[in-house]
N, C-alpha and C. Protein backbone atom coordinates (compact mmCIF):
# COMPACT_ATOMS: atom_id res chain seq x y z
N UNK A 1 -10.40 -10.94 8.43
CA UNK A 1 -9.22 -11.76 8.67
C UNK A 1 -9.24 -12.95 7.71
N UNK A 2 -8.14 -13.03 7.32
CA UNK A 2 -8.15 -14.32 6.47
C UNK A 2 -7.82 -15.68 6.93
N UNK A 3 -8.88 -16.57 6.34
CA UNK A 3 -8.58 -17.74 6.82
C UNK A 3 -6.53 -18.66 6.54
N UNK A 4 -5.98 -19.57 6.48
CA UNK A 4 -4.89 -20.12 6.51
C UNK A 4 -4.85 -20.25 4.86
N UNK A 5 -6.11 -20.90 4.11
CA UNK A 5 -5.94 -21.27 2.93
C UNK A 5 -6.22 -19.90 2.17
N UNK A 6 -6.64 -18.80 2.43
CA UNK A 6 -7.11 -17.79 1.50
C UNK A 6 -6.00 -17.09 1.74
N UNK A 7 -4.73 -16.74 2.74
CA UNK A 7 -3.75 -16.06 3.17
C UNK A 7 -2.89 -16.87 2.06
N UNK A 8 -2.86 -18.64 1.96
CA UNK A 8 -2.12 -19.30 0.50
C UNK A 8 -2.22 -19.02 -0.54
N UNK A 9 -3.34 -18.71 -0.67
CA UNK A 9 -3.91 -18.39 -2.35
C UNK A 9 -3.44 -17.20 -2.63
N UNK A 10 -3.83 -16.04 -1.63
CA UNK A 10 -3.29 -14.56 -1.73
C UNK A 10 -1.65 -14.61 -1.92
N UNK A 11 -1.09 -15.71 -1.19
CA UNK A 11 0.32 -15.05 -0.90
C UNK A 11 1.03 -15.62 -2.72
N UNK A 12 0.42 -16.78 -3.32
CA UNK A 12 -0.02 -17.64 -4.52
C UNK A 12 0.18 -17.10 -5.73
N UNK A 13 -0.92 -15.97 -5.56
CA UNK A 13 -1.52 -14.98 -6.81
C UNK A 13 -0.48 -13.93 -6.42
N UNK A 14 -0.47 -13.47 -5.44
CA UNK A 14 1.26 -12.12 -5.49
C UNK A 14 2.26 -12.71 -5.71
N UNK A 15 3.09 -13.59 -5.43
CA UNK A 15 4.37 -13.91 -5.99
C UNK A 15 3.86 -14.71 -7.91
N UNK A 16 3.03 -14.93 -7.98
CA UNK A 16 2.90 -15.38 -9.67
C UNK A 16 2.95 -14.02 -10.52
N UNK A 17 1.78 -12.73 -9.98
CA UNK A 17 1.94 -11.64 -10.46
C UNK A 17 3.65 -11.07 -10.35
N UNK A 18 4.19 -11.31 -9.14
CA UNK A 18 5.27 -10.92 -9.44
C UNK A 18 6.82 -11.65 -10.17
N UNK A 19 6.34 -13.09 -10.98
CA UNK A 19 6.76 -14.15 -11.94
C UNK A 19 6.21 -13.26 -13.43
N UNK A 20 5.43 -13.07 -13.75
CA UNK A 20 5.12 -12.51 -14.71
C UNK A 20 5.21 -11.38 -15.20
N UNK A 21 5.51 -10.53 -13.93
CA UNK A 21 6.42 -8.96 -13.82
C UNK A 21 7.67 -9.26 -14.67
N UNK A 22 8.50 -10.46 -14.16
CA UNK A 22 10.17 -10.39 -14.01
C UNK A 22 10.08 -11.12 -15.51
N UNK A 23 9.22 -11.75 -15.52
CA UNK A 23 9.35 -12.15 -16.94
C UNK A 23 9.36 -11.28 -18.25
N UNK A 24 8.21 -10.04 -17.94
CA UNK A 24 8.04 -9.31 -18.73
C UNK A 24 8.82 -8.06 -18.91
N UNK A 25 9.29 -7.90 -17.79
CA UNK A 25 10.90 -6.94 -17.75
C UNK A 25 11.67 -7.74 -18.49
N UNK A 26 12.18 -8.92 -18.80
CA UNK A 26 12.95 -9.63 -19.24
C UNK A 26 12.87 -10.11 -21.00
N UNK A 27 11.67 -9.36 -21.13
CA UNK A 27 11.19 -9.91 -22.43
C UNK A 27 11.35 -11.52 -23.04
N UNK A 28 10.86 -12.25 -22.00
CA UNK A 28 10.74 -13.89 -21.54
C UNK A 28 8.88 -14.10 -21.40
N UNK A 29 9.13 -15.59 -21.82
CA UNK A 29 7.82 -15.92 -21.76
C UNK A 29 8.00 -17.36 -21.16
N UNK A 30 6.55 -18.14 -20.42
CA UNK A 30 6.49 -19.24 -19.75
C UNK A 30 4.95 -19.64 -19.96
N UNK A 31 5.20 -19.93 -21.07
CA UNK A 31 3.60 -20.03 -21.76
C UNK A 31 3.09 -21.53 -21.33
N UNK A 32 3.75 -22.50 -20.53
CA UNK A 32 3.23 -23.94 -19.79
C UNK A 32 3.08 -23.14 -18.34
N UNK A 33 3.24 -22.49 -17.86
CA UNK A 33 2.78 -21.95 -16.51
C UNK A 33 2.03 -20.69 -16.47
N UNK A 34 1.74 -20.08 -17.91
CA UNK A 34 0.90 -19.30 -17.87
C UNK A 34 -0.33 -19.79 -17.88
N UNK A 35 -0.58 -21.26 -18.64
CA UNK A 35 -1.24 -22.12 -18.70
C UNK A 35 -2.02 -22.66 -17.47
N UNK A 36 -1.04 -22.65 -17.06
CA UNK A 36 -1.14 -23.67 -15.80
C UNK A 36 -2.23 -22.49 -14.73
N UNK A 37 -1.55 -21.81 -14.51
CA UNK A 37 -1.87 -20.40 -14.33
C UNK A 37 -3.87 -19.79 -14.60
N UNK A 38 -3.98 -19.73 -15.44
CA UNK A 38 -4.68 -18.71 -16.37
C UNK A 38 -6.04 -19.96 -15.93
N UNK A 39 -5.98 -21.36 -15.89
CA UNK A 39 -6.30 -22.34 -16.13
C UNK A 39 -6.91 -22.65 -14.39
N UNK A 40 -6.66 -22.81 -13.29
CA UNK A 40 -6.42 -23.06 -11.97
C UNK A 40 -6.87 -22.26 -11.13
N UNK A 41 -6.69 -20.95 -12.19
CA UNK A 41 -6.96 -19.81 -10.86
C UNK A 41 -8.59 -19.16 -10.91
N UNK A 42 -9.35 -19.49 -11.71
CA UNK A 42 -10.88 -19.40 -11.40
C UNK A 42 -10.86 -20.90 -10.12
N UNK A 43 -10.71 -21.65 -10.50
CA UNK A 43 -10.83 -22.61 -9.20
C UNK A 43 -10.50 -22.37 -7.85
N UNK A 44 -9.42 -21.73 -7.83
CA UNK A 44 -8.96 -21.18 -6.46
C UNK A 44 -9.79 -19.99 -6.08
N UNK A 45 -10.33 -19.09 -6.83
CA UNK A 45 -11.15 -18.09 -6.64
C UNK A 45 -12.45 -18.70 -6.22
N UNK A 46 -12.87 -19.34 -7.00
CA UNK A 46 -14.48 -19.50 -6.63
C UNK A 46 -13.97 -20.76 -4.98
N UNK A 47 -13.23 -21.39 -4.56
CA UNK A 47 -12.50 -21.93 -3.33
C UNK A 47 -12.84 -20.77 -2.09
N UNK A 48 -12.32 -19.74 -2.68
CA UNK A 48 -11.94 -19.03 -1.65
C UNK A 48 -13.60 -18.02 -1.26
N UNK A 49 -14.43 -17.35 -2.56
CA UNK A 49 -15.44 -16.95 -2.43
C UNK A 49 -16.11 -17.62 -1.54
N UNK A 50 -16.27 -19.13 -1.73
CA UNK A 50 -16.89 -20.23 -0.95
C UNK A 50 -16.40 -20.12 0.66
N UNK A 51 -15.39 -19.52 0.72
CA UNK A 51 -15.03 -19.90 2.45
C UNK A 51 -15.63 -18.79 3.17
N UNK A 52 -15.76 -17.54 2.34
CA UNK A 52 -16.18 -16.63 3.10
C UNK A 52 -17.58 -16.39 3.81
């Protein structure tokens, strides 16, 4: 079962994967939030490893 903050992160990382879907159907790029992105999300991972 997932805790409140790891159900955030999960729900986080699926709607971004699915930002980067629509982007790439679109032949669009968002290279300051891929950033942002690419950058944040080892932090939230090793967050969440930690809770378990």
């Amino acid at each position: 079962m997932q805790t409140g903050s790891q159900s955030t992160s999960s729900e986080f990382y699926t709607n971004c994967m699915r930002y980067f879907e629509a982007l790439r159907k679109t032949g669009k790029q968002d290279f300051g939030f891929e950033d942002e992105f690419f950058y944040t999300m080892p932090a939230m991972s090793e967050k969440i490893i930690s809770e378990q």
